[in-house]
C-alpha atoms as a PDB file:
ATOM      1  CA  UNK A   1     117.306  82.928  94.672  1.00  0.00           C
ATOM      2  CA  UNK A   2     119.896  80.680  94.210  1.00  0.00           C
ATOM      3  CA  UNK A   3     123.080  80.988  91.944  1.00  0.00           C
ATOM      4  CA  UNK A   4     123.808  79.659  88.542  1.00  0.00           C
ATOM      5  CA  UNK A   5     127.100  79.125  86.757  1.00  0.00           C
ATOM      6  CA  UNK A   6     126.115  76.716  83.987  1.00  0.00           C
ATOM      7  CA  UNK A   7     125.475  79.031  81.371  1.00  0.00           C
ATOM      8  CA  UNK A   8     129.555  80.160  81.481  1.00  0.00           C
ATOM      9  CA  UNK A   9     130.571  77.334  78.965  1.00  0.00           C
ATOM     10  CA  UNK A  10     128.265  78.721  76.065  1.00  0.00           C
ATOM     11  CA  UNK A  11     128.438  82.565  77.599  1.00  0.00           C
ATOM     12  CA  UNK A  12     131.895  83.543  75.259  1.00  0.00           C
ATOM     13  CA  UNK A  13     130.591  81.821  72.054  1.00  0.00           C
ATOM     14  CA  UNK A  14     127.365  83.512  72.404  1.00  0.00           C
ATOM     15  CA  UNK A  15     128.305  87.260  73.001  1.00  0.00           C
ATOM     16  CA  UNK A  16     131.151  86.806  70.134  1.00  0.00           C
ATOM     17  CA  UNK A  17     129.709  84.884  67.532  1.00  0.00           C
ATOM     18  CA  UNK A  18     128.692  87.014  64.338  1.00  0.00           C
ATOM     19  CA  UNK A  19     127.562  90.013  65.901  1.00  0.00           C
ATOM     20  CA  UNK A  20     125.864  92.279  63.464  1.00  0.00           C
ATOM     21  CA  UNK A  21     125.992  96.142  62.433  1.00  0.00           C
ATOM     22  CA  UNK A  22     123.702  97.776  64.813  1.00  0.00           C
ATOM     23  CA  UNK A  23     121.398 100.214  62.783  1.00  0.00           C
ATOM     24  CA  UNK A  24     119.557 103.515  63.768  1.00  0.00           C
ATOM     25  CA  UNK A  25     115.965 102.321  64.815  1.00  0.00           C
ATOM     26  CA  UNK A  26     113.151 103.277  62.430  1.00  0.00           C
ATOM     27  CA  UNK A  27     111.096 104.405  65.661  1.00  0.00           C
ATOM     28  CA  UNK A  28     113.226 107.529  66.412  1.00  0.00           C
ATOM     29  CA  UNK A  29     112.122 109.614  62.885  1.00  0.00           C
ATOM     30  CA  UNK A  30     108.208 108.743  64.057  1.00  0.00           C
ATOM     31  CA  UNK A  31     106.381 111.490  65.324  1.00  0.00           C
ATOM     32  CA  UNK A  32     105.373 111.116  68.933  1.00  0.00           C
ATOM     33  CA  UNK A  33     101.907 109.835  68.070  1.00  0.00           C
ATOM     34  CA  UNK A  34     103.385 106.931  66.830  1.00  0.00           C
ATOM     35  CA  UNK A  35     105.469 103.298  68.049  1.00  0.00           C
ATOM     36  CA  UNK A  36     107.322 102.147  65.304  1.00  0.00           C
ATOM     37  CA  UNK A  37     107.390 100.656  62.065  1.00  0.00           C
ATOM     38  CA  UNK A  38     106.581  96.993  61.070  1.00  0.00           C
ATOM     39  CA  UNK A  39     108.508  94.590  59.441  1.00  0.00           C
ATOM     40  CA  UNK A  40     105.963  95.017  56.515  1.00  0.00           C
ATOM     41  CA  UNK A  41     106.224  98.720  56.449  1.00  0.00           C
ATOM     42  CA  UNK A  42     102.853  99.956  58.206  1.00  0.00           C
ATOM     43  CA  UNK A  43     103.171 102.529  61.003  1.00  0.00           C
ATOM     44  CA  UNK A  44     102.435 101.044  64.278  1.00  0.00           C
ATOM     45  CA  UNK A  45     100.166 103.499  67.069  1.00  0.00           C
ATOM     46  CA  UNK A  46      99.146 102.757  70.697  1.00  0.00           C
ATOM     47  CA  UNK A  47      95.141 102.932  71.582  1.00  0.00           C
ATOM     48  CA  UNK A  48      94.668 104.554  75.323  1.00  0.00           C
ATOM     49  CA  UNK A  49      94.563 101.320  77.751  1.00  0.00           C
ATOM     50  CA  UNK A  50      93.763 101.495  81.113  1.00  0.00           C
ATOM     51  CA  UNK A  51      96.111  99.198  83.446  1.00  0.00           C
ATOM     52  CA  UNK A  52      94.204  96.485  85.307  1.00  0.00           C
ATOM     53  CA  UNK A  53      93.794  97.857  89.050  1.00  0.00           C
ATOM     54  CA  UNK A  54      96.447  94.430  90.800  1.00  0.00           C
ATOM     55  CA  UNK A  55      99.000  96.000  88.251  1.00  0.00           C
ATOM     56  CA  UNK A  56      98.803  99.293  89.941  1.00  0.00           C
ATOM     57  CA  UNK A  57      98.328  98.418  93.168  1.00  0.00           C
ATOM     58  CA  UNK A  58     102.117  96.475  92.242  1.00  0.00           C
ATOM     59  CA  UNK A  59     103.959  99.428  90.769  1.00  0.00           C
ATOM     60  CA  UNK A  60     102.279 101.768  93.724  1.00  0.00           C
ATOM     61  CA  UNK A  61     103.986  99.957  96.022  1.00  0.00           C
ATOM     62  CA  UNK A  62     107.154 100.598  95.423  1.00  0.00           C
ATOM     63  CA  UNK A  63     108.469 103.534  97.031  1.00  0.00           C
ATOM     64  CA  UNK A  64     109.682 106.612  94.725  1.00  0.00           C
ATOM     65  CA  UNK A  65     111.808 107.796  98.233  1.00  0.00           C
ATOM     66  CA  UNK A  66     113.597 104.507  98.863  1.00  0.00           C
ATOM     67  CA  UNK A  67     117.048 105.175  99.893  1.00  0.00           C
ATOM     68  CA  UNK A  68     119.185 102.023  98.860  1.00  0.00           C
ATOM     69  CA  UNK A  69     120.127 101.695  95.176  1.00  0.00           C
ATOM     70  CA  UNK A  70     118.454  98.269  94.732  1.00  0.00           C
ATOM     71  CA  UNK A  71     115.242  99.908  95.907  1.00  0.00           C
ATOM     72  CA  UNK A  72     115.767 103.143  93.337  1.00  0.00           C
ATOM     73  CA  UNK A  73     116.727 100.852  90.427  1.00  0.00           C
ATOM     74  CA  UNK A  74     113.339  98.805  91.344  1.00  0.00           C
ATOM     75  CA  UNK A  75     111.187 101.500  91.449  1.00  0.00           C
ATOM     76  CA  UNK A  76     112.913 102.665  87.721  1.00  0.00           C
ATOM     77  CA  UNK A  77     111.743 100.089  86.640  1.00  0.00           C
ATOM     78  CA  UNK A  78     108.679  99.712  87.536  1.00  0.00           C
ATOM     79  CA  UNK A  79     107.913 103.238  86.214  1.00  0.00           C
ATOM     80  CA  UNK A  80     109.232 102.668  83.211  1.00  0.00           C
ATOM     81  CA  UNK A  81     107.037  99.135  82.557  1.00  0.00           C
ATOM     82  CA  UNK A  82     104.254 100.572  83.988  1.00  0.00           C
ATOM     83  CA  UNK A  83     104.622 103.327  80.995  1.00  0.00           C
ATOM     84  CA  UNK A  84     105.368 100.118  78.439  1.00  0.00           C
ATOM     85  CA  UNK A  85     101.821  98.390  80.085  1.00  0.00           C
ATOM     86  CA  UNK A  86      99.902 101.674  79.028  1.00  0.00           C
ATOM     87  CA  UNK A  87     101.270 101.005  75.346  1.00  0.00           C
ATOM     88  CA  UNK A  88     103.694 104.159  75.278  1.00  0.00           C
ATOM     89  CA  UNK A  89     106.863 101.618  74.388  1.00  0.00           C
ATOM     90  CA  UNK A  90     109.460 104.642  73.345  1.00  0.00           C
ATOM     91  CA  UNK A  91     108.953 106.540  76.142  1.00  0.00           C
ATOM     92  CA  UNK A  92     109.347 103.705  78.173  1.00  0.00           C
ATOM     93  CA  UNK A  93     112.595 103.055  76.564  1.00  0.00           C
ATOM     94  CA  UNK A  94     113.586 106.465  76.945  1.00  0.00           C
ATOM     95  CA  UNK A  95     112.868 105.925  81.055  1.00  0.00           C
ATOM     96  CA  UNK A  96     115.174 102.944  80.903  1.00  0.00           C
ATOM     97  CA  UNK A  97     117.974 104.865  79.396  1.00  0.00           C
ATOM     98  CA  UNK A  98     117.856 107.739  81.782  1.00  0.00           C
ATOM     99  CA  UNK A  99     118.148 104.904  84.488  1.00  0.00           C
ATOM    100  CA  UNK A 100     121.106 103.408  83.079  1.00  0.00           C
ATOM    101  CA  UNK A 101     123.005 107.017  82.654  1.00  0.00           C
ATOM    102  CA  UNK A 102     122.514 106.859  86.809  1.00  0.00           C
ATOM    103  CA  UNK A 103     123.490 102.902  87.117  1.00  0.00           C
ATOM    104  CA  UNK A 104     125.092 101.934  83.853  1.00  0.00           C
ATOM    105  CA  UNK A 105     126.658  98.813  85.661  1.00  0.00           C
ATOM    106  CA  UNK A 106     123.021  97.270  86.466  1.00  0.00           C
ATOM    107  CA  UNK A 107     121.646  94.473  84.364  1.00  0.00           C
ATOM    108  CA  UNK A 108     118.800  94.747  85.356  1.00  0.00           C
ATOM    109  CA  UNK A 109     117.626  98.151  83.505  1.00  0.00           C
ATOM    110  CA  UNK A 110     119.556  96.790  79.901  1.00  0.00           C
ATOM    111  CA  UNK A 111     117.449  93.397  80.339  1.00  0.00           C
ATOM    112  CA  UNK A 112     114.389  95.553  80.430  1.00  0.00           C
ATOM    113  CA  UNK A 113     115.408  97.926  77.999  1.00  0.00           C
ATOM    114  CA  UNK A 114     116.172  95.277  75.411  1.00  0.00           C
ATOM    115  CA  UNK A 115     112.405  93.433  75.749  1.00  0.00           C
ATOM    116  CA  UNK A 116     110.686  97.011  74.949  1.00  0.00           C
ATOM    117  CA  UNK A 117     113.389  97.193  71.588  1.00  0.00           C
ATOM    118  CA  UNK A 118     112.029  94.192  70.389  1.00  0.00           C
ATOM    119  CA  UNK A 119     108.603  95.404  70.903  1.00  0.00           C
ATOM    120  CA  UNK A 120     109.775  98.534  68.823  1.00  0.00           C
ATOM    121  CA  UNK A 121     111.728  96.121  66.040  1.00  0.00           C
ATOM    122  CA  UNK A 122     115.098  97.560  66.847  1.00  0.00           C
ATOM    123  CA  UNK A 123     116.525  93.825  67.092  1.00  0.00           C
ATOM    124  CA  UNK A 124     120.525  95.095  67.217  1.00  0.00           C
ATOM    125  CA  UNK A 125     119.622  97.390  69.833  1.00  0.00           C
ATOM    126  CA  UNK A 126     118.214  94.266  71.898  1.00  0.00           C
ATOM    127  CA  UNK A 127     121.182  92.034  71.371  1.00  0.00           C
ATOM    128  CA  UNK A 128     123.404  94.680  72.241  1.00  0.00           C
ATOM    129  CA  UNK A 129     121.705  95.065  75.674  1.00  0.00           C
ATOM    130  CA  UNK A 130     120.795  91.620  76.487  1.00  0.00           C
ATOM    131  CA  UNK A 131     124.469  90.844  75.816  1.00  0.00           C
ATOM    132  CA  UNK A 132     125.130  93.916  78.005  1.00  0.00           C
ATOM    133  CA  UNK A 133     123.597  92.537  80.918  1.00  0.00           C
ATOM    134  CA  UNK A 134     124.952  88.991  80.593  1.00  0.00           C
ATOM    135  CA  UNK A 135     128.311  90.386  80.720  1.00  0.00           C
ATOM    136  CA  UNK A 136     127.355  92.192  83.958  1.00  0.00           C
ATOM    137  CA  UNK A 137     125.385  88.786  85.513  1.00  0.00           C
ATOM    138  CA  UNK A 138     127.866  86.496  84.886  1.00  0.00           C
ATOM    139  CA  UNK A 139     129.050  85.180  88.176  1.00  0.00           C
ATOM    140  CA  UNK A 140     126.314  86.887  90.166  1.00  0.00           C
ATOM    141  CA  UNK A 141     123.550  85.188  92.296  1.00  0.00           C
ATOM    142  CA  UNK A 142     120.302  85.241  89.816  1.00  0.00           C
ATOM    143  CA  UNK A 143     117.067  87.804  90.504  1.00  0.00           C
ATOM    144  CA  UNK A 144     113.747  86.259  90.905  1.00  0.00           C
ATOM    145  CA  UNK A 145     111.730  89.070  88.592  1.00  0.00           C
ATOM    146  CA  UNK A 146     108.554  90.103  90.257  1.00  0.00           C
ATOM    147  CA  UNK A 147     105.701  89.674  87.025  1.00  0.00           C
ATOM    148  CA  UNK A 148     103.662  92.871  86.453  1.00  0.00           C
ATOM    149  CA  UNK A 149     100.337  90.986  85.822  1.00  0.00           C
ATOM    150  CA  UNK A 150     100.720  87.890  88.389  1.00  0.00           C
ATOM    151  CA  UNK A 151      99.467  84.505  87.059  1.00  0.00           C
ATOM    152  CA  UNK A 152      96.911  82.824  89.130  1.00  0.00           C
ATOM    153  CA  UNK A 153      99.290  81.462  91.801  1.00  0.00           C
ATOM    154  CA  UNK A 154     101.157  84.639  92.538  1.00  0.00           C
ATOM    155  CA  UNK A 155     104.460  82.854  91.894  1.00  0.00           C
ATOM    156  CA  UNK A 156     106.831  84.345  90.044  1.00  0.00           C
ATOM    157  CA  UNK A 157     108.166  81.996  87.495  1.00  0.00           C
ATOM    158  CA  UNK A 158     111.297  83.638  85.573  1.00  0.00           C
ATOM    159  CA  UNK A 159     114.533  85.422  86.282  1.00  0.00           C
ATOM    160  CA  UNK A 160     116.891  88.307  85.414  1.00  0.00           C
ATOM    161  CA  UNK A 161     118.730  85.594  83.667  1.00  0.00           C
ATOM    162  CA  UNK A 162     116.195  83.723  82.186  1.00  0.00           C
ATOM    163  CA  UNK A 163     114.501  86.186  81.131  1.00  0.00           C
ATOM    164  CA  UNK A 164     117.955  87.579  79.424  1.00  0.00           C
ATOM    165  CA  UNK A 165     118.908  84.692  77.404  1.00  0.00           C
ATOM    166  CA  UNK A 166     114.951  84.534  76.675  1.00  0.00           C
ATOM    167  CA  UNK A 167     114.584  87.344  74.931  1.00  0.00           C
ATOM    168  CA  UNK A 168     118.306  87.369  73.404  1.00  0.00           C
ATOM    169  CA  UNK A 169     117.476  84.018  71.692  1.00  0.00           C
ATOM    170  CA  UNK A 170     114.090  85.622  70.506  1.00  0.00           C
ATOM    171  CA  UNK A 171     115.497  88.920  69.215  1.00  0.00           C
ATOM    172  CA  UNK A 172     117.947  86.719  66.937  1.00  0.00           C
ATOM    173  CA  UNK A 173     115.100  84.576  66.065  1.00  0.00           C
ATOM    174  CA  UNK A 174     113.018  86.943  64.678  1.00  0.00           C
ATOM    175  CA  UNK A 175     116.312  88.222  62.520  1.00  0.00           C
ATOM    176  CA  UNK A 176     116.752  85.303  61.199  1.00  0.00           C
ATOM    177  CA  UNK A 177     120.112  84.860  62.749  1.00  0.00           C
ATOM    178  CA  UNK A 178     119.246  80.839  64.083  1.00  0.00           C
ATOM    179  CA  UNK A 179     122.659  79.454  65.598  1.00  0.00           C
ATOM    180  CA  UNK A 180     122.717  82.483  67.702  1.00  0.00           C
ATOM    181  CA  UNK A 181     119.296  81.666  68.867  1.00  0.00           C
ATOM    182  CA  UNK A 182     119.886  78.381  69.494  1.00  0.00           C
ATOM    183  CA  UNK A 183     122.731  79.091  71.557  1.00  0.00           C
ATOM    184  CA  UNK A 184     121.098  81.563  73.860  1.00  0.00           C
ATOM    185  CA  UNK A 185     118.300  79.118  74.105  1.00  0.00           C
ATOM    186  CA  UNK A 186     120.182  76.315  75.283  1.00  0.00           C
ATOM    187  CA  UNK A 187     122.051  78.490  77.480  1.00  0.00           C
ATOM    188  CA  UNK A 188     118.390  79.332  78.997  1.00  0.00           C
ATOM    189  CA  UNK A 189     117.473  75.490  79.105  1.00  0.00           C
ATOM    190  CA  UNK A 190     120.683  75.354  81.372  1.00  0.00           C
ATOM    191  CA  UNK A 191     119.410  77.822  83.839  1.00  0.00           C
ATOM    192  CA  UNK A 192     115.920  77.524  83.856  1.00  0.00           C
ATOM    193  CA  UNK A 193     114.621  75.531  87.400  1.00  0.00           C
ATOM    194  CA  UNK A 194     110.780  74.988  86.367  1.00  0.00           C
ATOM    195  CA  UNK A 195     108.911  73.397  84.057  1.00  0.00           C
ATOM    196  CA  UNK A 196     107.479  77.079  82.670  1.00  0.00           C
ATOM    197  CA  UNK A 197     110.478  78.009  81.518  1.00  0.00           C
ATOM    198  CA  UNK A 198     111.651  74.919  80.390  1.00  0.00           C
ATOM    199  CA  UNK A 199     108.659  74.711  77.666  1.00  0.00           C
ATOM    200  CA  UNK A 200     109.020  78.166  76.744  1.00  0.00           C
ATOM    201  CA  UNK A 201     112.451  77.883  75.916  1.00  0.00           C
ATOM    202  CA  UNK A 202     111.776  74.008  74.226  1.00  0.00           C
ATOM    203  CA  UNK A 203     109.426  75.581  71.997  1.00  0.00           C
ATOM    204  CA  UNK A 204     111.283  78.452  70.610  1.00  0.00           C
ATOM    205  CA  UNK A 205     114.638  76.391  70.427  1.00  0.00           C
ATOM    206  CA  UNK A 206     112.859  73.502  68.585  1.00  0.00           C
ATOM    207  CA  UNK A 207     111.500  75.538  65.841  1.00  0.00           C
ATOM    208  CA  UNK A 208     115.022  77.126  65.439  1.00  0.00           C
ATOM    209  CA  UNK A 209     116.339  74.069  65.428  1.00  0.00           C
ATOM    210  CA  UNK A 210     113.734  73.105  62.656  1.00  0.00           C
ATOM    211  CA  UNK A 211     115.142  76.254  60.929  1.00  0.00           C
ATOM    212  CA  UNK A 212     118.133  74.870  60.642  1.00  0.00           C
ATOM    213  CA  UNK A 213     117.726  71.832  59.367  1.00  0.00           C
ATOM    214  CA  UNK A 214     118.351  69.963  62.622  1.00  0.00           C
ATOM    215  CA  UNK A 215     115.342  67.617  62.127  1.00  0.00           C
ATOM    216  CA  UNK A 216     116.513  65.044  64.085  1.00  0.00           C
ATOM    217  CA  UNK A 217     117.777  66.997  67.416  1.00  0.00           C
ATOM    218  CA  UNK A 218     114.589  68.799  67.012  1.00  0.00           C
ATOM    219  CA  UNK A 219     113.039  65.711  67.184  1.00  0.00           C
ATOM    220  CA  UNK A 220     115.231  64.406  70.089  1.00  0.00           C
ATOM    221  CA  UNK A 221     114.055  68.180  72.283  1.00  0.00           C
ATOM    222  CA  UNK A 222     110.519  67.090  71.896  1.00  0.00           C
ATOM    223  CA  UNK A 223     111.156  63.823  73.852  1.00  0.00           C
ATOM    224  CA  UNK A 224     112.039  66.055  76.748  1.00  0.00           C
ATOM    225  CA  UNK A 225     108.345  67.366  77.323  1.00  0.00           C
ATOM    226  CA  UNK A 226     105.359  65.537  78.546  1.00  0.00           C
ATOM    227  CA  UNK A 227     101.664  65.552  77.933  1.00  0.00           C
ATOM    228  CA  UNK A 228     101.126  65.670  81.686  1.00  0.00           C
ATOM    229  CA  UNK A 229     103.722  68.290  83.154  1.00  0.00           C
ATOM    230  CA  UNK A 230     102.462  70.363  85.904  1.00  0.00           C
ATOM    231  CA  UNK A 231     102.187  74.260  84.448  1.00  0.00           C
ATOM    232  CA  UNK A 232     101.262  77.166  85.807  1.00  0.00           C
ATOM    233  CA  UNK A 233     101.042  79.883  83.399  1.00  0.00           C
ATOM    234  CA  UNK A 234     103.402  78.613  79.831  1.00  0.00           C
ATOM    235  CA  UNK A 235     100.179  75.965  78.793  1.00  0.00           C
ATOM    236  CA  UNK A 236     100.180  77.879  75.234  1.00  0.00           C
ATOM    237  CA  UNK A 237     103.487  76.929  74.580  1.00  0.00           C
ATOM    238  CA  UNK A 238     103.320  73.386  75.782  1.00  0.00           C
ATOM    239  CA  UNK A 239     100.164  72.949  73.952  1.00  0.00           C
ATOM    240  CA  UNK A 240     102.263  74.008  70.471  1.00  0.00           C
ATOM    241  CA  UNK A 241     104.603  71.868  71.367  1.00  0.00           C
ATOM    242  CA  UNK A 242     101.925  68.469  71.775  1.00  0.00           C
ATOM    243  CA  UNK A 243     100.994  69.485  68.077  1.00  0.00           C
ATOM    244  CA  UNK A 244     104.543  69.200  67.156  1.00  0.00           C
ATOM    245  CA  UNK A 245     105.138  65.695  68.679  1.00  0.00           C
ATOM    246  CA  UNK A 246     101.291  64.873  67.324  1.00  0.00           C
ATOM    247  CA  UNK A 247      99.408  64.671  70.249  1.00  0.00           C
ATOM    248  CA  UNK A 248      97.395  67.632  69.770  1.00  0.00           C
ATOM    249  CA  UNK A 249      95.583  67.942  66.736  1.00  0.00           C
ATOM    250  CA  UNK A 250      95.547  72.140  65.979  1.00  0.00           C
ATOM    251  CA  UNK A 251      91.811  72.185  65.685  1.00  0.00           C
ATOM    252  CA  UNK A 252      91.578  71.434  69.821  1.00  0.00           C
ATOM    253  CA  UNK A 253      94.109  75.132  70.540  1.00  0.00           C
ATOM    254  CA  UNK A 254      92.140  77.925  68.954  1.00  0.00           C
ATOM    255  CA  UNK A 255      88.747  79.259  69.953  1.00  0.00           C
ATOM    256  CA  UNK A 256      87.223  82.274  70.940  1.00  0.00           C
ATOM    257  CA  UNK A 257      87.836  82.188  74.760  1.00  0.00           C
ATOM    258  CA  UNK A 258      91.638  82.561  74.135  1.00  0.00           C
ATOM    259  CA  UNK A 259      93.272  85.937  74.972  1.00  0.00           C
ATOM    260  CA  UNK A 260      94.157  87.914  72.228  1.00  0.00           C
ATOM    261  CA  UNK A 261      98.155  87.134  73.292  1.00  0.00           C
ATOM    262  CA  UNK A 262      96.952  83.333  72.931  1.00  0.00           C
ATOM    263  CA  UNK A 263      95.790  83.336  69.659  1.00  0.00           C
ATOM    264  CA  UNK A 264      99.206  85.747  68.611  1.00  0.00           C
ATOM    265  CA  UNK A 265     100.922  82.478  70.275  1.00  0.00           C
ATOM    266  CA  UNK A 266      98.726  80.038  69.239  1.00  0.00           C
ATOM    267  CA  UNK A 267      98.665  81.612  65.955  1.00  0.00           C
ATOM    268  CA  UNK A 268     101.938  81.699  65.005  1.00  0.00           C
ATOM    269  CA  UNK A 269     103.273  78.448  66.247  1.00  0.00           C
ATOM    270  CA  UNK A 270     100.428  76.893  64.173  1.00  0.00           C
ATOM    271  CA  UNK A 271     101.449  78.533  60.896  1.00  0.00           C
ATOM    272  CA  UNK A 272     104.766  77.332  61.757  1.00  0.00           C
ATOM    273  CA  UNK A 273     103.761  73.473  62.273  1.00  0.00           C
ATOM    274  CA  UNK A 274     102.087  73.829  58.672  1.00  0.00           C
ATOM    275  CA  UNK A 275     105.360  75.589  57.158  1.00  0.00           C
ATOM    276  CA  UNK A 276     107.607  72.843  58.079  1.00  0.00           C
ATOM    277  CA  UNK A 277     104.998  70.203  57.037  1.00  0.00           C
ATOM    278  CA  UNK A 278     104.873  72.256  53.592  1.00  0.00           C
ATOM    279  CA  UNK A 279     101.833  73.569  53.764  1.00  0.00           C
ATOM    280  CA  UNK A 280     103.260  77.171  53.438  1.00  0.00           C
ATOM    281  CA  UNK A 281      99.573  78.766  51.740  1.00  0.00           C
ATOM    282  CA  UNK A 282      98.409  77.701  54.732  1.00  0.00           C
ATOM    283  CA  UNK A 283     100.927  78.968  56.959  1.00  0.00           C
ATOM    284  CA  UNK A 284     100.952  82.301  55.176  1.00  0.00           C
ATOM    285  CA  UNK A 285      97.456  82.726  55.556  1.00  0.00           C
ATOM    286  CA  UNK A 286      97.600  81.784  59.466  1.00  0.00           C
ATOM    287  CA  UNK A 287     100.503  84.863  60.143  1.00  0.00           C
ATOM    288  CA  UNK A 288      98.392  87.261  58.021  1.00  0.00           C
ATOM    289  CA  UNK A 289      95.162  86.308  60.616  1.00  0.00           C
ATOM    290  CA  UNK A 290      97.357  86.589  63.219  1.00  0.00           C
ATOM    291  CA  UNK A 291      98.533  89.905  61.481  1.00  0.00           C
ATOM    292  CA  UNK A 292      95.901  91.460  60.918  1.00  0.00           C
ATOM    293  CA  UNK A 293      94.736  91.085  64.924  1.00  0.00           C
ATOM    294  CA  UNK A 294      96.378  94.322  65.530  1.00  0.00           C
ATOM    295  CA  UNK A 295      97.796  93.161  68.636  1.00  0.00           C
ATOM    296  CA  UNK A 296     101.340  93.990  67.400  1.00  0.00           C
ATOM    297  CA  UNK A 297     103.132  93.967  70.962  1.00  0.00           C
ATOM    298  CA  UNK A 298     102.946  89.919  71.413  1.00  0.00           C
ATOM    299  CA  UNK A 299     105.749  88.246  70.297  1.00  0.00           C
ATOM    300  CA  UNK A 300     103.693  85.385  68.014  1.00  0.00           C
ATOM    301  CA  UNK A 301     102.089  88.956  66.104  1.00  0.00           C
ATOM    302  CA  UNK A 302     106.017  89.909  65.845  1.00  0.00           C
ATOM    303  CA  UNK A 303     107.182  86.465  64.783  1.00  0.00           C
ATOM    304  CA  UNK A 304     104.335  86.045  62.196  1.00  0.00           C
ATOM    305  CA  UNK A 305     105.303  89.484  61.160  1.00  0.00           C
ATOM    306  CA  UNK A 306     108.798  88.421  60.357  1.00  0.00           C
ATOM    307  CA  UNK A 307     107.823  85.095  58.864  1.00  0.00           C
ATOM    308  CA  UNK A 308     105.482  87.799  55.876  1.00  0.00           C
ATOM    309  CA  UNK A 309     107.988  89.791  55.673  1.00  0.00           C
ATOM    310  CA  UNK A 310     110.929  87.272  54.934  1.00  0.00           C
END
């Protein structure tokens, strides 16, 4: 761990600039056999999933008797995303909020809180807790955060904050809401300390900026990644971002041995490089493949659902 103050210059403008009115999420009138509601309307339900056996073995291991608060607010959380990894994303939520009633002063539990509201669409109820914890952070050493599914190294690759302004910037994103984005984005770019999380935050803040208009600094981002930089587990993203600077052609990314999160990613960051080169029947027709995948928790299904929806 190590402790980062950069993000303080852009931290007041971000948590004050145009906050919305928070509405009641659609989720809580569902009955209990269901998520949530799309963007487009349809009623979204959770198939039985078994967890993979190194995810268990992860969440197992934390003790439910630990007797120092760091320890308890661990193993919270890892109860609660082990619920969210079995599909049951409103339940987990309802886990994190018991947690914070017992520590409402730990940024931790409103970090994790706020990912599984964007899972259910309730964007406002996101930003309010990823702004939540920031406020709580700020000044405070950062948290390596232990990944439920480790990548292929076993090294743990973002952080409490990272992981904060991450999924702030992406809950604005996907309400359209693009210089509050961009903000928490660049605030990310500040604290991120590996070249991971430096693409994954390049490629969401270039297509905002590309949102906005901001062709050129767009342009300008793009000359800050490399064809050759060493990745562990983020390769999706960089290989978006090598069709955006045209040294990918799309036709290399998709194919059959993807994941079904890689082709969400894959598939909504190529509609998007055929939107802003005008090719939006194209693009449209990507984000209703990608749509129609049923893999609604990944954030390209959730992106490509906001882009059919707009």
């Amino acid at each position: 761990m190590k402790t980062r103050f950069i993000f303080i210059a852009l931290f007041p403008i971000l948590i004050c600039s145009c906050q919305p009115q928070t509405t009641q999420p659609k989720f809580e009138s569902l009955p209990i056999s269901a998520q949530t509601i799309s963007l487009v309307g349809d009623t979204l339900k959770t198939a039985p999933q078994t967890l993979p056996e190194r995810l268990q073995i992860r969440i197992d291991s934390l003790s439910a008797e630990a007797l120092d608060e760091d320890r308890v607010v661990d193993h919270l959380i890892w109860e609660a995303r082990q619920v969210a990894y079995e599909g049951q994303y409103r339940q987990a939520v309802q886990l994190f909020t018991d947690a914070i009633e017992q520590f409402p002063n730990e940024p931790r539990l409103y970090r994790h809180r706020g990912h599984r509201y964007i899972t259910l669409r309730a964007f406002d109820q996101a930003i309010d807790d990823f702004q939540k914890a920031a406020r709580l952070f700020e000044g405070q050493e950062d948290i390596t955060e232990q990944d439920g599914l480790p990548n292929d190294q076993n090294q743990p690759l973002s952080s409490l904050q990272t992981n904060t302004w991450y999924h702030l910037g992406l809950a604005h994103y996907l309400k359209g809401e693009y210089e509050q984005a961009n903000l928490a984005y660049q605030t990310g770019l500040q604290v991120a300390d590996n070249n991971d999380m430096a693409v994954a935050f390049t490629y969401w803040k270039y297509m905002t900026l590309r949102k906005l208009g901001r062709d050129v600094d767009a342009g300008n981002l793009l000359e800050t990644i490399s064809p050759d930089m060493d990745l562990i587990e983020n390769t999706s993203y960089h290989e978006l971002l090598m069709v955006f600077k045209g040294v990918f052609t799309p036709e290399e990314l998709l194919s059959q041995e993807n994941s079904e999160l890689d082709n969400a990613t894959l598939g909504y960051g190529l509609g998007f490089w055929h939107h802003i080169n005008g090719r939006n029947e194209r693009a449209q027709k990507i984000w209703q493949q990608v749509y129609n995948s049923g893999n609604w928790a990944a954030f390209g299904f959730i992106a490509s659902e906001a882009e059919l929806a707009d």
